[in-house]
C-alpha atoms as a PDB file:
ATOM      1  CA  UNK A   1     112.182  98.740  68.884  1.00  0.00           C
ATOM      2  CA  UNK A   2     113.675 101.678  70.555  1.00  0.00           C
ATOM      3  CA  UNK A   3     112.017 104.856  71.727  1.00  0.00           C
ATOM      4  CA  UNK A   4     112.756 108.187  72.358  1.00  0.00           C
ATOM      5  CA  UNK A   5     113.546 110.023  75.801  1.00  0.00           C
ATOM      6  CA  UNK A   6     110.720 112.295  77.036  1.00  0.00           C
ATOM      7  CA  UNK A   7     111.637 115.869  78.290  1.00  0.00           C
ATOM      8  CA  UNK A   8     113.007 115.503  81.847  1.00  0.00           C
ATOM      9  CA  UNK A   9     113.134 117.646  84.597  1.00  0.00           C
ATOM     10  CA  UNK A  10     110.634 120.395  83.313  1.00  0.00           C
ATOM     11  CA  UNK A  11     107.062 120.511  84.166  1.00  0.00           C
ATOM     12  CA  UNK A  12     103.955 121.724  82.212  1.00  0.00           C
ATOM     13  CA  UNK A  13     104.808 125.434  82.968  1.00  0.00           C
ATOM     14  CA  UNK A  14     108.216 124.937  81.449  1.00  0.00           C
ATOM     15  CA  UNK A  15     109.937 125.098  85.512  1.00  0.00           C
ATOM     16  CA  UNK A  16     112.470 122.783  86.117  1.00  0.00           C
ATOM     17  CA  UNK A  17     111.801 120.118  88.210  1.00  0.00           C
ATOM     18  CA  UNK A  18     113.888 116.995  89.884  1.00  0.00           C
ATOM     19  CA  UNK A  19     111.588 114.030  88.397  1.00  0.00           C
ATOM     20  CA  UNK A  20     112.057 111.498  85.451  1.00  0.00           C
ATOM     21  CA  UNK A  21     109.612 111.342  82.091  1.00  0.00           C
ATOM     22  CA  UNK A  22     107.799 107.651  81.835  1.00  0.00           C
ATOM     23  CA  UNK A  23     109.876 107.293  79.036  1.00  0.00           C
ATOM     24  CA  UNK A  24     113.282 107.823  80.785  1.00  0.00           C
ATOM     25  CA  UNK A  25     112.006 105.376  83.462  1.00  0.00           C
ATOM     26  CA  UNK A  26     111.241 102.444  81.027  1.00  0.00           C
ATOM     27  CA  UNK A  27     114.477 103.070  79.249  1.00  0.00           C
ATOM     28  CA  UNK A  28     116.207 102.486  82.615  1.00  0.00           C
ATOM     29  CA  UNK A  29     114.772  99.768  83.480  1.00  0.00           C
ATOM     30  CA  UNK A  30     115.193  98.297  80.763  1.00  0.00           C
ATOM     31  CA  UNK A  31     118.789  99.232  80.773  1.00  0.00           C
ATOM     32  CA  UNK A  32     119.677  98.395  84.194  1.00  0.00           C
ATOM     33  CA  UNK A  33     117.170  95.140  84.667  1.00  0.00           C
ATOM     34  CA  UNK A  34     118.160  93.636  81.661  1.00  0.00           C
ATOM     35  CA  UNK A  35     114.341  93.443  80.702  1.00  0.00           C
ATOM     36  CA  UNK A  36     112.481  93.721  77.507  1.00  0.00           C
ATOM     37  CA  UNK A  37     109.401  95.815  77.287  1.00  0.00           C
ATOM     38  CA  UNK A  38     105.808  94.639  76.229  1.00  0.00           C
ATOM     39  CA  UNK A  39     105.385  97.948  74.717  1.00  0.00           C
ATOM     40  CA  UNK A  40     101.408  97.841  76.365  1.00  0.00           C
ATOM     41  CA  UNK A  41      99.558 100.378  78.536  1.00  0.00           C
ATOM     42  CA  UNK A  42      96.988 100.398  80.302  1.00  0.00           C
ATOM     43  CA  UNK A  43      95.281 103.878  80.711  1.00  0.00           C
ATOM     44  CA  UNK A  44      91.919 104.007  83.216  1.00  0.00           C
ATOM     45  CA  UNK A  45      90.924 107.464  82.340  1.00  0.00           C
ATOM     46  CA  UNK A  46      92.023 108.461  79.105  1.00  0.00           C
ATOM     47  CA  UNK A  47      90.175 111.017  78.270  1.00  0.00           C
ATOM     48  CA  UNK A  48      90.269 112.780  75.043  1.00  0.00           C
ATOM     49  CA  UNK A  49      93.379 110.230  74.400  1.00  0.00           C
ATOM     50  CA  UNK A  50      95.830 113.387  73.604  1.00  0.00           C
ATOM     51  CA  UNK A  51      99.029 113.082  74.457  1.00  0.00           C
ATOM     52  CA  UNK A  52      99.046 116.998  76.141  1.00  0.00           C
ATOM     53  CA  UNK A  53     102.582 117.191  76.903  1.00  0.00           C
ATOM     54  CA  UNK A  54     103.501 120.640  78.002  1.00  0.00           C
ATOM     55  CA  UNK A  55     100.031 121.382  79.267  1.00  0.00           C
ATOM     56  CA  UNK A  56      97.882 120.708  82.763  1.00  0.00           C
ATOM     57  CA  UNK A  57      96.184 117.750  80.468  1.00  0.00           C
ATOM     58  CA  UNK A  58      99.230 116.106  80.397  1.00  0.00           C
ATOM     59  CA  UNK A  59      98.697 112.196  80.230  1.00  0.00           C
ATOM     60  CA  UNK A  60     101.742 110.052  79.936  1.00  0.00           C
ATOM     61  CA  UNK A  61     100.336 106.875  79.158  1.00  0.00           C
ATOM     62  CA  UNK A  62      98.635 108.691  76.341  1.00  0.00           C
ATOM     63  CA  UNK A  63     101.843 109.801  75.336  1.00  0.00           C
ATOM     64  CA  UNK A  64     103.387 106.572  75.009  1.00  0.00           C
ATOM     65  CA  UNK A  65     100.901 105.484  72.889  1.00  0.00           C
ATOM     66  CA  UNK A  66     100.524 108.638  70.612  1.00  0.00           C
ATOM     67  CA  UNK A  67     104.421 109.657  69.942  1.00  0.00           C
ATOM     68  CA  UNK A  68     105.810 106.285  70.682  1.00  0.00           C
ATOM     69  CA  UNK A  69     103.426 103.930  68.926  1.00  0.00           C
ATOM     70  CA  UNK A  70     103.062 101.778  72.271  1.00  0.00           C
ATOM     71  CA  UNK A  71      99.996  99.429  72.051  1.00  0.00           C
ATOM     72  CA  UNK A  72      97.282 100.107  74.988  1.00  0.00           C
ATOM     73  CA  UNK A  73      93.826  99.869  76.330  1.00  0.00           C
ATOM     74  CA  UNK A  74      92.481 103.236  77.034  1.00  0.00           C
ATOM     75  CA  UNK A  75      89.455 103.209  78.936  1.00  0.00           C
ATOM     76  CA  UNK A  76      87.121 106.715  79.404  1.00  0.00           C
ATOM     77  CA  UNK A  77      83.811 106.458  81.367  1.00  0.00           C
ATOM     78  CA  UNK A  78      82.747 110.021  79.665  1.00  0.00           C
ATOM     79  CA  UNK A  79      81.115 108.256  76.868  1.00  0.00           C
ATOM     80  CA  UNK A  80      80.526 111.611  74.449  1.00  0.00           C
ATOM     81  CA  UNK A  81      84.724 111.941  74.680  1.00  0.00           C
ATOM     82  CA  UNK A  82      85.347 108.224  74.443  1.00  0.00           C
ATOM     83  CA  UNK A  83      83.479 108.351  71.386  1.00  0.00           C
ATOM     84  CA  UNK A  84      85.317 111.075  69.952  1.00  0.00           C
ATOM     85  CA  UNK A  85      88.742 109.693  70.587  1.00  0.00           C
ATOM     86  CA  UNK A  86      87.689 107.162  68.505  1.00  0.00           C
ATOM     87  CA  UNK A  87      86.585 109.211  65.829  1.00  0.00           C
ATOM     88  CA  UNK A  88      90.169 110.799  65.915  1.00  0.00           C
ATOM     89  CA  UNK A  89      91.672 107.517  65.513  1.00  0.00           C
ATOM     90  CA  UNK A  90      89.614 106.071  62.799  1.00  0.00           C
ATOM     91  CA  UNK A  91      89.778 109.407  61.109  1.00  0.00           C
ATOM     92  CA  UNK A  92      94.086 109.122  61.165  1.00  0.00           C
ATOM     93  CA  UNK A  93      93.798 105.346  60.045  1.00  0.00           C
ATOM     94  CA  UNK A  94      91.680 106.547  56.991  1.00  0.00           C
ATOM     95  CA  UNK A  95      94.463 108.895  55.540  1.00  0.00           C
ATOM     96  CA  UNK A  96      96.578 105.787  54.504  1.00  0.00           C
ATOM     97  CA  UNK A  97      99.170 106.978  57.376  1.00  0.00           C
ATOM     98  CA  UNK A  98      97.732 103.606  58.933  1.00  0.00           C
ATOM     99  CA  UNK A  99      98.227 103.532  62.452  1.00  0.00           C
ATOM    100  CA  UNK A 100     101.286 100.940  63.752  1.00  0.00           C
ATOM    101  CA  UNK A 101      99.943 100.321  67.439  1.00  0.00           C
ATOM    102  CA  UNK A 102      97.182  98.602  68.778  1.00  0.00           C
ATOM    103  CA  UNK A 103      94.923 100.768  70.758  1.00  0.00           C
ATOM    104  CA  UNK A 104      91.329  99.597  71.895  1.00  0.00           C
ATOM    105  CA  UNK A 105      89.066 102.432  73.389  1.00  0.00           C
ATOM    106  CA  UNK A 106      87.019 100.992  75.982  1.00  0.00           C
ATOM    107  CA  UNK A 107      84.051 103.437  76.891  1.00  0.00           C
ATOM    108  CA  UNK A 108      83.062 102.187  80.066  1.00  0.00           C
ATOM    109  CA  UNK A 109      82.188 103.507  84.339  1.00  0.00           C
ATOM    110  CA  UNK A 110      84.676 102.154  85.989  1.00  0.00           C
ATOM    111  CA  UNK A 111      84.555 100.079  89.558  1.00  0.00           C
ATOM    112  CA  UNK A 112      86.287  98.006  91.832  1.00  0.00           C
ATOM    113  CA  UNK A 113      83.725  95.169  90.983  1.00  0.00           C
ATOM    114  CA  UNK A 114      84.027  95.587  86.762  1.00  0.00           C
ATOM    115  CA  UNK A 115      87.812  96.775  86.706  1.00  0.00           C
ATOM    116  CA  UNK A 116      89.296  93.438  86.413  1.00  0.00           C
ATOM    117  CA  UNK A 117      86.951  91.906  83.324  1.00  0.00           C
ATOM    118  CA  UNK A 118      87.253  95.118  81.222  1.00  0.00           C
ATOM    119  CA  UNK A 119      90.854  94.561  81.055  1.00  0.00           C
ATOM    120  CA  UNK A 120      91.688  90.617  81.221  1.00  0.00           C
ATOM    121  CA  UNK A 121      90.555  89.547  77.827  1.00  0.00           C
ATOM    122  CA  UNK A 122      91.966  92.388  75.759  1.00  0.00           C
ATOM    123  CA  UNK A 123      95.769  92.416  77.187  1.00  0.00           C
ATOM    124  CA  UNK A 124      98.702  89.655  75.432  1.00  0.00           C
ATOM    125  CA  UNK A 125     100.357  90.002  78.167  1.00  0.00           C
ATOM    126  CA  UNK A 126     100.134  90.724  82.144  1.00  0.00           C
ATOM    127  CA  UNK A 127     103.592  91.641  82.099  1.00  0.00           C
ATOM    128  CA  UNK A 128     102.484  95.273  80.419  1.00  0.00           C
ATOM    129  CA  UNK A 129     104.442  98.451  81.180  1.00  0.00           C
ATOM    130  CA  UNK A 130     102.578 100.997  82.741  1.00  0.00           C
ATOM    131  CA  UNK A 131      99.446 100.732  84.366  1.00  0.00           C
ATOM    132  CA  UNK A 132      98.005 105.185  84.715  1.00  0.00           C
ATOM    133  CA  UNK A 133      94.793 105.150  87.114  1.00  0.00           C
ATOM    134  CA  UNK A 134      93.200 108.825  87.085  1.00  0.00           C
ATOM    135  CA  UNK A 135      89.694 108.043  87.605  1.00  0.00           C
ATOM    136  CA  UNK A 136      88.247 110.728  90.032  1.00  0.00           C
ATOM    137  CA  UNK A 137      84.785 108.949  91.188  1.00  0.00           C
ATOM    138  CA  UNK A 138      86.539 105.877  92.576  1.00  0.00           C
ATOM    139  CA  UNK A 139      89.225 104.920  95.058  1.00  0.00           C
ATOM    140  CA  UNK A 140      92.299 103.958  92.814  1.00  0.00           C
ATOM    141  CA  UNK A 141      93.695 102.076  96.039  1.00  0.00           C
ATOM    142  CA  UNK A 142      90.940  99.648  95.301  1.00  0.00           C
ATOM    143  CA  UNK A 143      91.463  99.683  91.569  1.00  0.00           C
ATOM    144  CA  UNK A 144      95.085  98.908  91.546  1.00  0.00           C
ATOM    145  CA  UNK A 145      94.674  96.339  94.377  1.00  0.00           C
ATOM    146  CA  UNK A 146      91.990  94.089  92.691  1.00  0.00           C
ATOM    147  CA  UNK A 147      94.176  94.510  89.198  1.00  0.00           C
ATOM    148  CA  UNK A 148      97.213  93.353  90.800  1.00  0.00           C
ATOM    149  CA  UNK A 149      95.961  90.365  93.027  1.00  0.00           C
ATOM    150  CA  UNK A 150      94.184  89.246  89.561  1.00  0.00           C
ATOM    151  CA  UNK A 151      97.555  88.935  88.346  1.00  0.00           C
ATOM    152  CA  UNK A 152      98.027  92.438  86.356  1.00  0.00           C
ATOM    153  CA  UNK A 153     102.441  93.135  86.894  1.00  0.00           C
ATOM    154  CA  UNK A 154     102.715  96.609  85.148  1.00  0.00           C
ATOM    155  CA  UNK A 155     106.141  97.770  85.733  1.00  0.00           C
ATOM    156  CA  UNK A 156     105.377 101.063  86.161  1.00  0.00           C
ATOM    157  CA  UNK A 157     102.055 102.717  88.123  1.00  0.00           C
ATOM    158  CA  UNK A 158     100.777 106.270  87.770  1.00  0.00           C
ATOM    159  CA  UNK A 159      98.265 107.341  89.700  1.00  0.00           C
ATOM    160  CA  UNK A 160      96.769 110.108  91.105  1.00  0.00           C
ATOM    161  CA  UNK A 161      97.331 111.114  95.364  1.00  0.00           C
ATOM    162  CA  UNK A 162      95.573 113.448  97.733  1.00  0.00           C
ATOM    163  CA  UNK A 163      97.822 116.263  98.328  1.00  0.00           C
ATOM    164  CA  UNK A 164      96.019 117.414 101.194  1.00  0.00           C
ATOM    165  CA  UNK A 165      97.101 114.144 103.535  1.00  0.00           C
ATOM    166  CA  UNK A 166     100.711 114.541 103.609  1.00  0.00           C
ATOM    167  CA  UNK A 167     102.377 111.516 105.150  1.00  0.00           C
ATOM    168  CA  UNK A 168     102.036 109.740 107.584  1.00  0.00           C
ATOM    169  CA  UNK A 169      98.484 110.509 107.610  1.00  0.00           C
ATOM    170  CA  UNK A 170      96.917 107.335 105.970  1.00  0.00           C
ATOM    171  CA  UNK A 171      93.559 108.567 104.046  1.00  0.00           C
ATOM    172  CA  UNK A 172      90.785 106.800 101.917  1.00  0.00           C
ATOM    173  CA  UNK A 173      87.411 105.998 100.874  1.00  0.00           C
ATOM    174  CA  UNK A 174      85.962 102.617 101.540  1.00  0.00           C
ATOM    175  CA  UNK A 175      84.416 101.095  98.733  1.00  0.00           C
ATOM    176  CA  UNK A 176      80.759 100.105  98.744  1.00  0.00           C
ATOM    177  CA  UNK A 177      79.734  96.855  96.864  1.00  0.00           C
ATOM    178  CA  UNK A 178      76.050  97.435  97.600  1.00  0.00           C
ATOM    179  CA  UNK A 179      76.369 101.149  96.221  1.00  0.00           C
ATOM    180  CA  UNK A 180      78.763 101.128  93.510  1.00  0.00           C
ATOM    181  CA  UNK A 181      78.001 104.351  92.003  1.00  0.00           C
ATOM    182  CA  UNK A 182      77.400 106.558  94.694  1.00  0.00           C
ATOM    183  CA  UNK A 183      81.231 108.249  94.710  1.00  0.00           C
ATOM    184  CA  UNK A 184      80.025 109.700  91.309  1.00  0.00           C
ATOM    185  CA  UNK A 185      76.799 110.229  92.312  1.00  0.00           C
ATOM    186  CA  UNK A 186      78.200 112.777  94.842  1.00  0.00           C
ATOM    187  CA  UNK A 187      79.916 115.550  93.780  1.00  0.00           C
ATOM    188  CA  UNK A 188      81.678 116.831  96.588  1.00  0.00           C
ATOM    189  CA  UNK A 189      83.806 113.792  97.019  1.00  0.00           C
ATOM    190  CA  UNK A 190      84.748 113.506  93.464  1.00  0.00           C
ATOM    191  CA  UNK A 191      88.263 113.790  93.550  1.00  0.00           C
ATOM    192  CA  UNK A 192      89.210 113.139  96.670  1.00  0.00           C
ATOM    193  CA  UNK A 193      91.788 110.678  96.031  1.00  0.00           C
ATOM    194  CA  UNK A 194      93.896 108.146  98.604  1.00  0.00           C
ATOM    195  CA  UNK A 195      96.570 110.066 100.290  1.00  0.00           C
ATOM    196  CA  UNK A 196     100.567 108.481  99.442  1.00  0.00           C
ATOM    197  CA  UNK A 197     100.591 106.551 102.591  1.00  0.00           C
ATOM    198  CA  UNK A 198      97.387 104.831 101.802  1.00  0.00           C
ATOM    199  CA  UNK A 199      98.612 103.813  98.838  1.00  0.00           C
ATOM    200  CA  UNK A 200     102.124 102.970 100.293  1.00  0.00           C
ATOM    201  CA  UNK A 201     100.554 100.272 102.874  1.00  0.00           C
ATOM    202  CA  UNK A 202      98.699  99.247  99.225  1.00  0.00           C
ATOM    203  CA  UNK A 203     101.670  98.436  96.707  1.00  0.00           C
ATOM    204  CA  UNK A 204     104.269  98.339  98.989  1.00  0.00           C
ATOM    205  CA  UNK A 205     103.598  94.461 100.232  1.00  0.00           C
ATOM    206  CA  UNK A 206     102.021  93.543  96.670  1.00  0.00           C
ATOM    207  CA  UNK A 207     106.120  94.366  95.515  1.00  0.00           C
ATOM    208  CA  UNK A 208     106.289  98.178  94.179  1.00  0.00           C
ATOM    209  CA  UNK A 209     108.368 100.852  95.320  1.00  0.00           C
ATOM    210  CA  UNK A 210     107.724 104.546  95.486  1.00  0.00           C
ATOM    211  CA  UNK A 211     109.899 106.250  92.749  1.00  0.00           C
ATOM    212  CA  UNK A 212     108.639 110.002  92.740  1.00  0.00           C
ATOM    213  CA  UNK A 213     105.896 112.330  93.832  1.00  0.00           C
ATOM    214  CA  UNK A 214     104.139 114.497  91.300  1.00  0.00           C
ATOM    215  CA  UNK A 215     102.359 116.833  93.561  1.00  0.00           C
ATOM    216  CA  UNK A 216      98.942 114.875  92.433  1.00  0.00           C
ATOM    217  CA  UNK A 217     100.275 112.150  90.837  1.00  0.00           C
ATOM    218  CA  UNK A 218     102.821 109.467  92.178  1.00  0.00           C
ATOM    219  CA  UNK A 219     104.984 107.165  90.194  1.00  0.00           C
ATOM    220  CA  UNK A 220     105.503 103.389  91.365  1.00  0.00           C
ATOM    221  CA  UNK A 221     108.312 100.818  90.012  1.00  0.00           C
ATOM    222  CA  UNK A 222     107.934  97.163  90.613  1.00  0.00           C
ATOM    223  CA  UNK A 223     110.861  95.803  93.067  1.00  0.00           C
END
């Protein structure tokens, strides 16, 4: 089914800026691809699972699946809020305004080694059509790389940059198999994100381009 547009060209404070809405970027390339949509997100830190459009807690995959009824897997590695985003929806489905998507809340820490299996047996499809990565205690280069070389194809990738390595300096953390927890055992590098050209070198030869630049986010479309 069809969808609406989301607001374009204004940010959370309401100040116009040049950069699309996820929804306006599905609808396009839908329109221009000649592609169907899978309607399916996949959201690796979720949060409270609130749309927040118009605030600093904006989450657009969230979105998608709150106004636009898009089936998703949102996964939140804060347990105590994972658990209440699940009250919310169970509460909703219980006023007999029964809920149209399918949404699975996966409370889980997320890793490089445990990304892949949290994900592979839930999903219909690996064709889904926005993959949102915003997990501050890991290196979302790694993330996204180990998703896609398992065969994930999102059409769309959000995730979150380091806006204090402007290109061309190429910044990251290497991930440590034999400590897996220690980036959120550490405070001070919570946070501290990939810069863009890191993740250019990343999803540029696995087929994505780089469609805008969100200050801490950036948006990818696959070629």
């Amino acid at each position: 089914g069809d969808f609406a547009d989301g607001v374009d060209l204004v940010d959370y404070r309401g100040q116009l800026v040049p950069q699309l809405s996820i929804e306006s970027i599905l609808k396009r390339i839908r329109r221009e691809k000649n592609v169907e949509l899978s309607r399916w997100v996949v959201n690796f830190g979720a949060y409270d699972g609130l749309c927040g459009r118009g605030t600093e807690c904006y989450d657009p995959a969230n979105c998608l699946v709150e106004e636009q009824h898009f089936d998703g897997l949102l996964i939140e590695g804060n347990y105590s809020v994972a658990e209440a985003m699940h009250q919310r929806r169970k509460a909703t489905d219980s006023t007999s305004r029964k809920l149209l998507n399918d949404v699975t809340i996966i409370p889980a820490a997320v890793t490089p080694d445990n990304v892949v299996e949290l994900i592979s047996d839930k999903l219909p499809t690996t064709d889904i059509d926005l993959l949102k990565v915003d997990v501050d205690s890991m290196p979302h280069d790694a993330l996204i790389k180990r998703l896609l070389d398992a065969g994930l194809r999102p059409k769309v990738i959000h995730t979150e940059i380091s806006p204090f390595f402007p290109p061309p300096v190429s910044f990251w953390r290497t991930y440590d198999e034999s400590a897996p927890l220690v980036y959120a055992a550490k405070p001070i590098v919570v946070g501290v994100n990939p810069s863009l050209a890191r993740m250019v070198s990343v999803l540029q030869p696995l087929g994505y381009e780089l469609l805008q630049v969100e200050l801490y986010d950036a948006i990818w479309i696959r070629s």
